[in-house]
PDB file of N, CA and C in Angstrom:
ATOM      1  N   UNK A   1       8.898  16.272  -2.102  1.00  0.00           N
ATOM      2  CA  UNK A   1       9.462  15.935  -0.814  1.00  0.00           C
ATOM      3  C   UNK A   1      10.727  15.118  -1.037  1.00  0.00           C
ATOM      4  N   UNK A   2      11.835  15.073  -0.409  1.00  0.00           N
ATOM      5  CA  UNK A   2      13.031  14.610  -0.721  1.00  0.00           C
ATOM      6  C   UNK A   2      12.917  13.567   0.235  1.00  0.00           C
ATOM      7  N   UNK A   3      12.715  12.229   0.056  1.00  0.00           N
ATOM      8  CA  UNK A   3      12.608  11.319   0.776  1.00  0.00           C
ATOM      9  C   UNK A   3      13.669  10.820   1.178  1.00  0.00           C
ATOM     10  N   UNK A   4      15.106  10.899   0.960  1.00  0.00           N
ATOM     11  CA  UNK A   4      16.129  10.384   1.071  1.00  0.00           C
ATOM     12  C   UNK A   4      16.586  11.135   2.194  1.00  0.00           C
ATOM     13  N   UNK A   5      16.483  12.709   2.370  1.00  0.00           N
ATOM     14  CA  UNK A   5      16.321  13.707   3.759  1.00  0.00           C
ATOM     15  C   UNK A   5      15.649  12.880   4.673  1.00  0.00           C
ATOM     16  N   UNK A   6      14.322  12.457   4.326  1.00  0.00           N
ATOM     17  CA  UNK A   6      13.513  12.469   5.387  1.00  0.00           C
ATOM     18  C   UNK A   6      14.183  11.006   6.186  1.00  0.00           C
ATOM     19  N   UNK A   7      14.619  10.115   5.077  1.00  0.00           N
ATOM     20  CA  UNK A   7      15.275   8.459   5.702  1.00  0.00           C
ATOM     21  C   UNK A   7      16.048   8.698   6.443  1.00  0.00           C
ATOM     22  N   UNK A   8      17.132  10.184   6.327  1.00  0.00           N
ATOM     23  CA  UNK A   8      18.061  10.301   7.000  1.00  0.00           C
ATOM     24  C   UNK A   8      17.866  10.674   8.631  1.00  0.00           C
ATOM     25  N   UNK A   9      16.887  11.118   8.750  1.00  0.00           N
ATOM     26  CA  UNK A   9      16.480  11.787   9.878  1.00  0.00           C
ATOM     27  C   UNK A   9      16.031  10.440  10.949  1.00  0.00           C
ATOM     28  N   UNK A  10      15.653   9.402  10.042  1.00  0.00           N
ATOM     29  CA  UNK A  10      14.978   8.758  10.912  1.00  0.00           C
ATOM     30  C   UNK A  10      13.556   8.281  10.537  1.00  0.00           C
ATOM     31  N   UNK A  11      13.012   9.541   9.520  1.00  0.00           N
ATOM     32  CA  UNK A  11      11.585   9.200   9.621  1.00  0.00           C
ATOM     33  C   UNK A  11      11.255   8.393   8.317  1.00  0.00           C
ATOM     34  N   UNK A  12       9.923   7.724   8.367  1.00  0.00           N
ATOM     35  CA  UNK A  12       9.903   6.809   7.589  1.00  0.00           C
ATOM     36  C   UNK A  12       9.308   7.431   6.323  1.00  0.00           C
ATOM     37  N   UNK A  13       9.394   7.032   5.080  1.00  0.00           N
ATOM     38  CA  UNK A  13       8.391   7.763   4.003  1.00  0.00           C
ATOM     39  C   UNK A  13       7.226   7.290   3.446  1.00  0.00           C
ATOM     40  N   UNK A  14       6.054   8.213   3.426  1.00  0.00           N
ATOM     41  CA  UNK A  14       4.930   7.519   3.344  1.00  0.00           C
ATOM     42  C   UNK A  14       4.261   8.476   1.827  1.00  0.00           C
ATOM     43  N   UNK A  15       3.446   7.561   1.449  1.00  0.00           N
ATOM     44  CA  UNK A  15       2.589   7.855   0.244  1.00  0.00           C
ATOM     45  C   UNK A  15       1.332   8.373   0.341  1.00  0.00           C
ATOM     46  N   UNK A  16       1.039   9.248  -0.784  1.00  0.00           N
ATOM     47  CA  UNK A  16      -0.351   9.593  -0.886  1.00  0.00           C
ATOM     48  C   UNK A  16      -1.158   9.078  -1.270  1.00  0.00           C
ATOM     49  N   UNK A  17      -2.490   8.628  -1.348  1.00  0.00           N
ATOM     50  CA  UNK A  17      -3.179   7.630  -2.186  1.00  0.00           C
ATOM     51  C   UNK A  17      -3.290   7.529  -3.268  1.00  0.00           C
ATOM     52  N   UNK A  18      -2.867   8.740  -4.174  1.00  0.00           N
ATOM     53  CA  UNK A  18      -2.749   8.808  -5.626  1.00  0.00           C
ATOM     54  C   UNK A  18      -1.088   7.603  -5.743  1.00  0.00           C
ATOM     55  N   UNK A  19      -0.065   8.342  -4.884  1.00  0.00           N
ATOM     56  CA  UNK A  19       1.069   7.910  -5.184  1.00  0.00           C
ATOM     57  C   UNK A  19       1.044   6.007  -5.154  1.00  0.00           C
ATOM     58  N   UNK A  20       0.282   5.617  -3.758  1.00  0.00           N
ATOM     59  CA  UNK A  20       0.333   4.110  -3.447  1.00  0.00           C
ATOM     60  C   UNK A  20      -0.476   3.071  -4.776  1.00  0.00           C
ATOM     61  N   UNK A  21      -1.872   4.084  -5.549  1.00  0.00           N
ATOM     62  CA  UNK A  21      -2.725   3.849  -5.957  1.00  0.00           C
ATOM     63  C   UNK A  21      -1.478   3.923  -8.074  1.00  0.00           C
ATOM     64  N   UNK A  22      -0.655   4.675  -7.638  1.00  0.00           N
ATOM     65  CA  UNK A  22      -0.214   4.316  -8.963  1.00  0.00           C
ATOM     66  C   UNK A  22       0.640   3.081  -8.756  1.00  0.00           C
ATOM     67  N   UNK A  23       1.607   2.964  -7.682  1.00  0.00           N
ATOM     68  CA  UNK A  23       2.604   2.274  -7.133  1.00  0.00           C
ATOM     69  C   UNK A  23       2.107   0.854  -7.812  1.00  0.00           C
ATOM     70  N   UNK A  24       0.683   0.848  -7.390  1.00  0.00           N
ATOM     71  CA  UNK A  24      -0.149  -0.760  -7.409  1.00  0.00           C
ATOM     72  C   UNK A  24      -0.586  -0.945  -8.475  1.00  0.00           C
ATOM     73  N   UNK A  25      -0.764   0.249  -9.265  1.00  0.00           N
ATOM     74  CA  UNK A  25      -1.000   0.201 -10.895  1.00  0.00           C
ATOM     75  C   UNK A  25      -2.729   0.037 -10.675  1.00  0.00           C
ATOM     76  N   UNK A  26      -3.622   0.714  -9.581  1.00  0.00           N
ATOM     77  CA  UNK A  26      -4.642   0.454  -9.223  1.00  0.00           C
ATOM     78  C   UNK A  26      -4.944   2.055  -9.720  1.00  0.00           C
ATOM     79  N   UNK A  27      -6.979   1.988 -10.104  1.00  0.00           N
ATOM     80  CA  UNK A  27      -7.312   3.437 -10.032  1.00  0.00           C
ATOM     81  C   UNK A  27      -7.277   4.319  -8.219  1.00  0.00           C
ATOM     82  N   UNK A  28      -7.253   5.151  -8.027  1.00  0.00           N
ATOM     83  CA  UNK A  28      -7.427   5.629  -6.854  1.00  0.00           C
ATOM     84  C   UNK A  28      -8.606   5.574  -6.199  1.00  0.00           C
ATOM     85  N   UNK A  29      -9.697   5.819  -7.234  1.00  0.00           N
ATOM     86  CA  UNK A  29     -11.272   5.386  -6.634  1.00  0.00           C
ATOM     87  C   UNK A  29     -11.295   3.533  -5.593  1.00  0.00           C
ATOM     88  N   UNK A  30     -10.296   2.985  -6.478  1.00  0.00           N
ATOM     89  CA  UNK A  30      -9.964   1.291  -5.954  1.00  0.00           C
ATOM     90  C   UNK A  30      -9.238   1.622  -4.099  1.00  0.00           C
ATOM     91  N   UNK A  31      -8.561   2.721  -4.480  1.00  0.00           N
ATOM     92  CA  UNK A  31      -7.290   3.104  -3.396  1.00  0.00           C
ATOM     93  C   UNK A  31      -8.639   2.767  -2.148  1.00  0.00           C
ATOM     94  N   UNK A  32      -9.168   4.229  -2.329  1.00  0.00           N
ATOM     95  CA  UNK A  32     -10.597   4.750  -1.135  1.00  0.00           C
ATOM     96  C   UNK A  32     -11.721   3.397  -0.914  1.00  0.00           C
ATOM     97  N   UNK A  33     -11.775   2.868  -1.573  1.00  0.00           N
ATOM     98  CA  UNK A  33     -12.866   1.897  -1.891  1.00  0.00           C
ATOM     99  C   UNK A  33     -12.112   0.453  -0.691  1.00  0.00           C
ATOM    100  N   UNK A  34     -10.643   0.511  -0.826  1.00  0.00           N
ATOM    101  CA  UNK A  34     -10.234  -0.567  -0.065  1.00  0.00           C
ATOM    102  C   UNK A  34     -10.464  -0.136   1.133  1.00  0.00           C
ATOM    103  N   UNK A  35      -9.773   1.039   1.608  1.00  0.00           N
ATOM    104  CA  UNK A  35      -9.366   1.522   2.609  1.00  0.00           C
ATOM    105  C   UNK A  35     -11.160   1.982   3.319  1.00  0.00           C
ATOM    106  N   UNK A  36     -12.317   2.130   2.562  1.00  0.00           N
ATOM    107  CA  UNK A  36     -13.567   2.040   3.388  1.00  0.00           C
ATOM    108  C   UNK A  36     -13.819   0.660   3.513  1.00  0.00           C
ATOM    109  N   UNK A  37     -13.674  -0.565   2.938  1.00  0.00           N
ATOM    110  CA  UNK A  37     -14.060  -1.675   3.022  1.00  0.00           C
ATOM    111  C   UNK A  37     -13.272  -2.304   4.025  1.00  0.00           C
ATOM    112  N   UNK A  38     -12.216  -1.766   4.834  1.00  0.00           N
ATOM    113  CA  UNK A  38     -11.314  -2.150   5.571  1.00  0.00           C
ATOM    114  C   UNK A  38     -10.392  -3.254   5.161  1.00  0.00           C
ATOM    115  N   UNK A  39     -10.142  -3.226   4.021  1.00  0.00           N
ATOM    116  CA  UNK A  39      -9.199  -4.007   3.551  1.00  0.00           C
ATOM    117  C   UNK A  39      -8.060  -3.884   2.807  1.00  0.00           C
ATOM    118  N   UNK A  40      -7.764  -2.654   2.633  1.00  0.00           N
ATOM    119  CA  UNK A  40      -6.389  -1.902   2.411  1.00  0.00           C
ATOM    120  C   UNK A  40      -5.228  -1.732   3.647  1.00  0.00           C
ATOM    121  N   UNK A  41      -4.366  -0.803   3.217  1.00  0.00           N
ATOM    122  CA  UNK A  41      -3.281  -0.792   4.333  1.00  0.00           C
ATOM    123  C   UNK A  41      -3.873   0.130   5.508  1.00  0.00           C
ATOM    124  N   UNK A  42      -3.363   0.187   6.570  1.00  0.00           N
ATOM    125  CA  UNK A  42      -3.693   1.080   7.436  1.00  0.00           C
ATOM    126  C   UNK A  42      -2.807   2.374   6.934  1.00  0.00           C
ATOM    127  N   UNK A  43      -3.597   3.434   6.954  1.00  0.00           N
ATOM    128  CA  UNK A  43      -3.407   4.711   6.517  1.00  0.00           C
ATOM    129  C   UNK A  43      -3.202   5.537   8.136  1.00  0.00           C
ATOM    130  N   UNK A  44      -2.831   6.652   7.649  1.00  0.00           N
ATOM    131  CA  UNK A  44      -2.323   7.965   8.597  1.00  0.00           C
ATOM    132  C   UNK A  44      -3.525   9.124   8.339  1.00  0.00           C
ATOM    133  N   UNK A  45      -4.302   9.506   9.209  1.00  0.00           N
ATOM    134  CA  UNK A  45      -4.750  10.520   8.936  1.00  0.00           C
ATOM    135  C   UNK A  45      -3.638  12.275   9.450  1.00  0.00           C
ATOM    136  N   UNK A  46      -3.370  12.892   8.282  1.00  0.00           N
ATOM    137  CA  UNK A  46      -2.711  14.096   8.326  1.00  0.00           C
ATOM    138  C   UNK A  46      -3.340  15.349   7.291  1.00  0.00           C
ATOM    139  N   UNK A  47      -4.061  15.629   8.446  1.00  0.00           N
ATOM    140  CA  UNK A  47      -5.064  17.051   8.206  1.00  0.00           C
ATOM    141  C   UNK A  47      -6.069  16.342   7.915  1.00  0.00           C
ATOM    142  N   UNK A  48      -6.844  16.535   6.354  1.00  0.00           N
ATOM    143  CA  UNK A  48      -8.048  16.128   5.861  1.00  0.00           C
ATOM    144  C   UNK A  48      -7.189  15.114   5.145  1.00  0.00           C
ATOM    145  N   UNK A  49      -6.006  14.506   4.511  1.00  0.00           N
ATOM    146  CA  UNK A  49      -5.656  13.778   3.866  1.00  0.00           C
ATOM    147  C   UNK A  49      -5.205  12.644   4.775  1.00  0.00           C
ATOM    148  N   UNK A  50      -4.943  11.447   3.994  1.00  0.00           N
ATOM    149  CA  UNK A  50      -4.900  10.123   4.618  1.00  0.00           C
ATOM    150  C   UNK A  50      -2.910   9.825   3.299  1.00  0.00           C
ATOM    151  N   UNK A  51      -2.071   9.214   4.189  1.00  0.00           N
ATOM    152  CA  UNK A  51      -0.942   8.816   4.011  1.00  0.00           C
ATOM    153  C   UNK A  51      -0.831   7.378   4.659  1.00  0.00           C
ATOM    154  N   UNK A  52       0.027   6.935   3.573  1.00  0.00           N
ATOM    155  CA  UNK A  52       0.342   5.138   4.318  1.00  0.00           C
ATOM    156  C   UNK A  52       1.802   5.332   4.235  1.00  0.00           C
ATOM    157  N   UNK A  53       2.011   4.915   5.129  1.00  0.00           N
ATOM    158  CA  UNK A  53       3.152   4.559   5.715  1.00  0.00           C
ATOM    159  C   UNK A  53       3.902   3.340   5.019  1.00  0.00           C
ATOM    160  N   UNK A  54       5.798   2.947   4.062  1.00  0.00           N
ATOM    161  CA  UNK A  54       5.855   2.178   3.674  1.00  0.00           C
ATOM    162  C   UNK A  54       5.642   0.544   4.248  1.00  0.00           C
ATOM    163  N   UNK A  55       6.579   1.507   5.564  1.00  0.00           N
ATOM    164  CA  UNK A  55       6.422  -0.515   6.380  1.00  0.00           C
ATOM    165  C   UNK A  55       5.008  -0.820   6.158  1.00  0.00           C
ATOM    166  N   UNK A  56       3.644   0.064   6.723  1.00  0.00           N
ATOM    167  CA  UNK A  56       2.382  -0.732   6.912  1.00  0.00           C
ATOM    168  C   UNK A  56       1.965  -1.479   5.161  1.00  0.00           C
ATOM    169  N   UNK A  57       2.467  -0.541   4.670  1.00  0.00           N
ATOM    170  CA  UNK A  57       1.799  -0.857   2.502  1.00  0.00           C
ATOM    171  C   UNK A  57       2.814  -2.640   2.588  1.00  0.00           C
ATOM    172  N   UNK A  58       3.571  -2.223   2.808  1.00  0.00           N
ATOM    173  CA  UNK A  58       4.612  -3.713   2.870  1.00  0.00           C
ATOM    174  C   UNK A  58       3.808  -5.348   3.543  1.00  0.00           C
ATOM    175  N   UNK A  59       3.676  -4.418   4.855  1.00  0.00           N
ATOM    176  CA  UNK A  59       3.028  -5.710   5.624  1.00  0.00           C
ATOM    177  C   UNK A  59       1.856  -5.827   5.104  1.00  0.00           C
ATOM    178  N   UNK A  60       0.667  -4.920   4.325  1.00  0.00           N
ATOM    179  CA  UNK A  60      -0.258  -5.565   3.895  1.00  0.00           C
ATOM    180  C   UNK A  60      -0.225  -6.233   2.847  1.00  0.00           C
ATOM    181  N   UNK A  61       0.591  -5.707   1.919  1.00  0.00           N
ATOM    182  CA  UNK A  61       0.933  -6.702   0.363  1.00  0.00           C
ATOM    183  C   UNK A  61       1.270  -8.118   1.244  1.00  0.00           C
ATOM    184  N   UNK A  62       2.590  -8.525   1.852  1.00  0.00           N
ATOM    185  CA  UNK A  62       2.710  -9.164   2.582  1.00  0.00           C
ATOM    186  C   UNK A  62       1.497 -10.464   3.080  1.00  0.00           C
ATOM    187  N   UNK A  63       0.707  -9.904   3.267  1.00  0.00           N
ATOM    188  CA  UNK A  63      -0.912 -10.658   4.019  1.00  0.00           C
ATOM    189  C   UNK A  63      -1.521 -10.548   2.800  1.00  0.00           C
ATOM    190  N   UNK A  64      -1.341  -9.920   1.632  1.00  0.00           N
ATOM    191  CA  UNK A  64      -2.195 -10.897   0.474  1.00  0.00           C
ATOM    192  C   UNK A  64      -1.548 -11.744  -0.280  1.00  0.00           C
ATOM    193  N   UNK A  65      -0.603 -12.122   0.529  1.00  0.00           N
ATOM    194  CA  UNK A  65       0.679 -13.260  -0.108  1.00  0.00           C
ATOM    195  C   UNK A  65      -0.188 -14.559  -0.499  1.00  0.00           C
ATOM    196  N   UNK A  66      -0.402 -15.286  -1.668  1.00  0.00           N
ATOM    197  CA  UNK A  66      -1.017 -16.679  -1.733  1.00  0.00           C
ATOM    198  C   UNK A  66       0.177 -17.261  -1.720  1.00  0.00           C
ATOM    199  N   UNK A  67      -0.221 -19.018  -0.932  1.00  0.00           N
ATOM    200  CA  UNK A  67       0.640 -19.969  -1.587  1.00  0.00           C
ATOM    201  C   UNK A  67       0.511 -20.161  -2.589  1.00  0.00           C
ATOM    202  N   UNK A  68       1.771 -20.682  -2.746  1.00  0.00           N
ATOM    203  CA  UNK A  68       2.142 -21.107  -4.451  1.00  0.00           C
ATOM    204  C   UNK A  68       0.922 -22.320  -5.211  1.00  0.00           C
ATOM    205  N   UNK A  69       0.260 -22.720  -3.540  1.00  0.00           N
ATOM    206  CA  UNK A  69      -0.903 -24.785  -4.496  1.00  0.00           C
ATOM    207  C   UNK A  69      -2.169 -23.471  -4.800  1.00  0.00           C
ATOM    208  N   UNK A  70      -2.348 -22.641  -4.333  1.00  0.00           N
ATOM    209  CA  UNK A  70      -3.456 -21.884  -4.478  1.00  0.00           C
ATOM    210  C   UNK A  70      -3.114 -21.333  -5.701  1.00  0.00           C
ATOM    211  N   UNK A  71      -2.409 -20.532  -6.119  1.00  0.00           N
ATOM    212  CA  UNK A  71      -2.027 -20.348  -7.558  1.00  0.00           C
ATOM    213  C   UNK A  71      -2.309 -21.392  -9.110  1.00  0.00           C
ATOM    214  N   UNK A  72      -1.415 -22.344  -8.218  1.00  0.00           N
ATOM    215  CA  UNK A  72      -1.483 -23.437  -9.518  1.00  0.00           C
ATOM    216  C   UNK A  72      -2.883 -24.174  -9.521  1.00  0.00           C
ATOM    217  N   UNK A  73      -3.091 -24.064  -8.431  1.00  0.00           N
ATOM    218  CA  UNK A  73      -5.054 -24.408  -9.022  1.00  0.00           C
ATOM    219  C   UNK A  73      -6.207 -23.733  -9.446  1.00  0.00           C
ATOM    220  N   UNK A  74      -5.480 -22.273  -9.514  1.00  0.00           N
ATOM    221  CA  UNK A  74      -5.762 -21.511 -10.644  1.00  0.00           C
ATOM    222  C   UNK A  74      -5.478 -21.363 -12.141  1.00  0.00           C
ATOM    223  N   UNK A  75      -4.153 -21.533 -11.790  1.00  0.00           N
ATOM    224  CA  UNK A  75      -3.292 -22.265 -13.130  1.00  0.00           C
ATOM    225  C   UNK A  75      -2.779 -21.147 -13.504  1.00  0.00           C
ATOM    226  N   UNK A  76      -2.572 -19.978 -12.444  1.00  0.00           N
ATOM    227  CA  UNK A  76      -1.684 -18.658 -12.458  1.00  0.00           C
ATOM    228  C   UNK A  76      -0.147 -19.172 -12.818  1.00  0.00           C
ATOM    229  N   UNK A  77       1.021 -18.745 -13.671  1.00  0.00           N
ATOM    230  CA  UNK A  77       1.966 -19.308 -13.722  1.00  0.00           C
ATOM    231  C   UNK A  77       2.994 -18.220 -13.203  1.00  0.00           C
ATOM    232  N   UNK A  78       3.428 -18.324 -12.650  1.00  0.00           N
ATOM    233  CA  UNK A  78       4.767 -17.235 -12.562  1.00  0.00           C
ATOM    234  C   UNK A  78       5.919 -17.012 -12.428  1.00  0.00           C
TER     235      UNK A  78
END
């Protein structure tokens, strides 16, 4: 799919769960597993397949944002 067509048009470009599920460096079984636990991005159902949309993948990374004191009292450094 030529996504740079599709930006032009207007429309937004969205991923497959394999594609989002590599994006995140996650297995895809993890992908399905969020998205039944209701805690993944909100997905698109199109046909039998499910697509996320970038803005929604954005705003959910977004909402698993930690502060930075929550980090360091993990002693995560970054």
């Amino acid at each position: 799919m030529d996504t740079e067509r599709l930006t032009g048009l207007g429309l937004e470009p969205v991923l497959t769960t394999s594609e989002l599920a590599e994006y995140l460096g996650l297995q895809v079984q993890a992908m399905y597993d969020l998205r039944t636990d209701g805690r993944g991005p909100s997905g698109i159902r199109v046909g039998r397949e499910i697509r996320y949309r970038a803005s929604d993948v954005l705003r959910w990374l977004d909402g698993l944002h930690e502060p930075e004191s929550a980090l360091s009292r993990r002693g995560v450094e970054h």
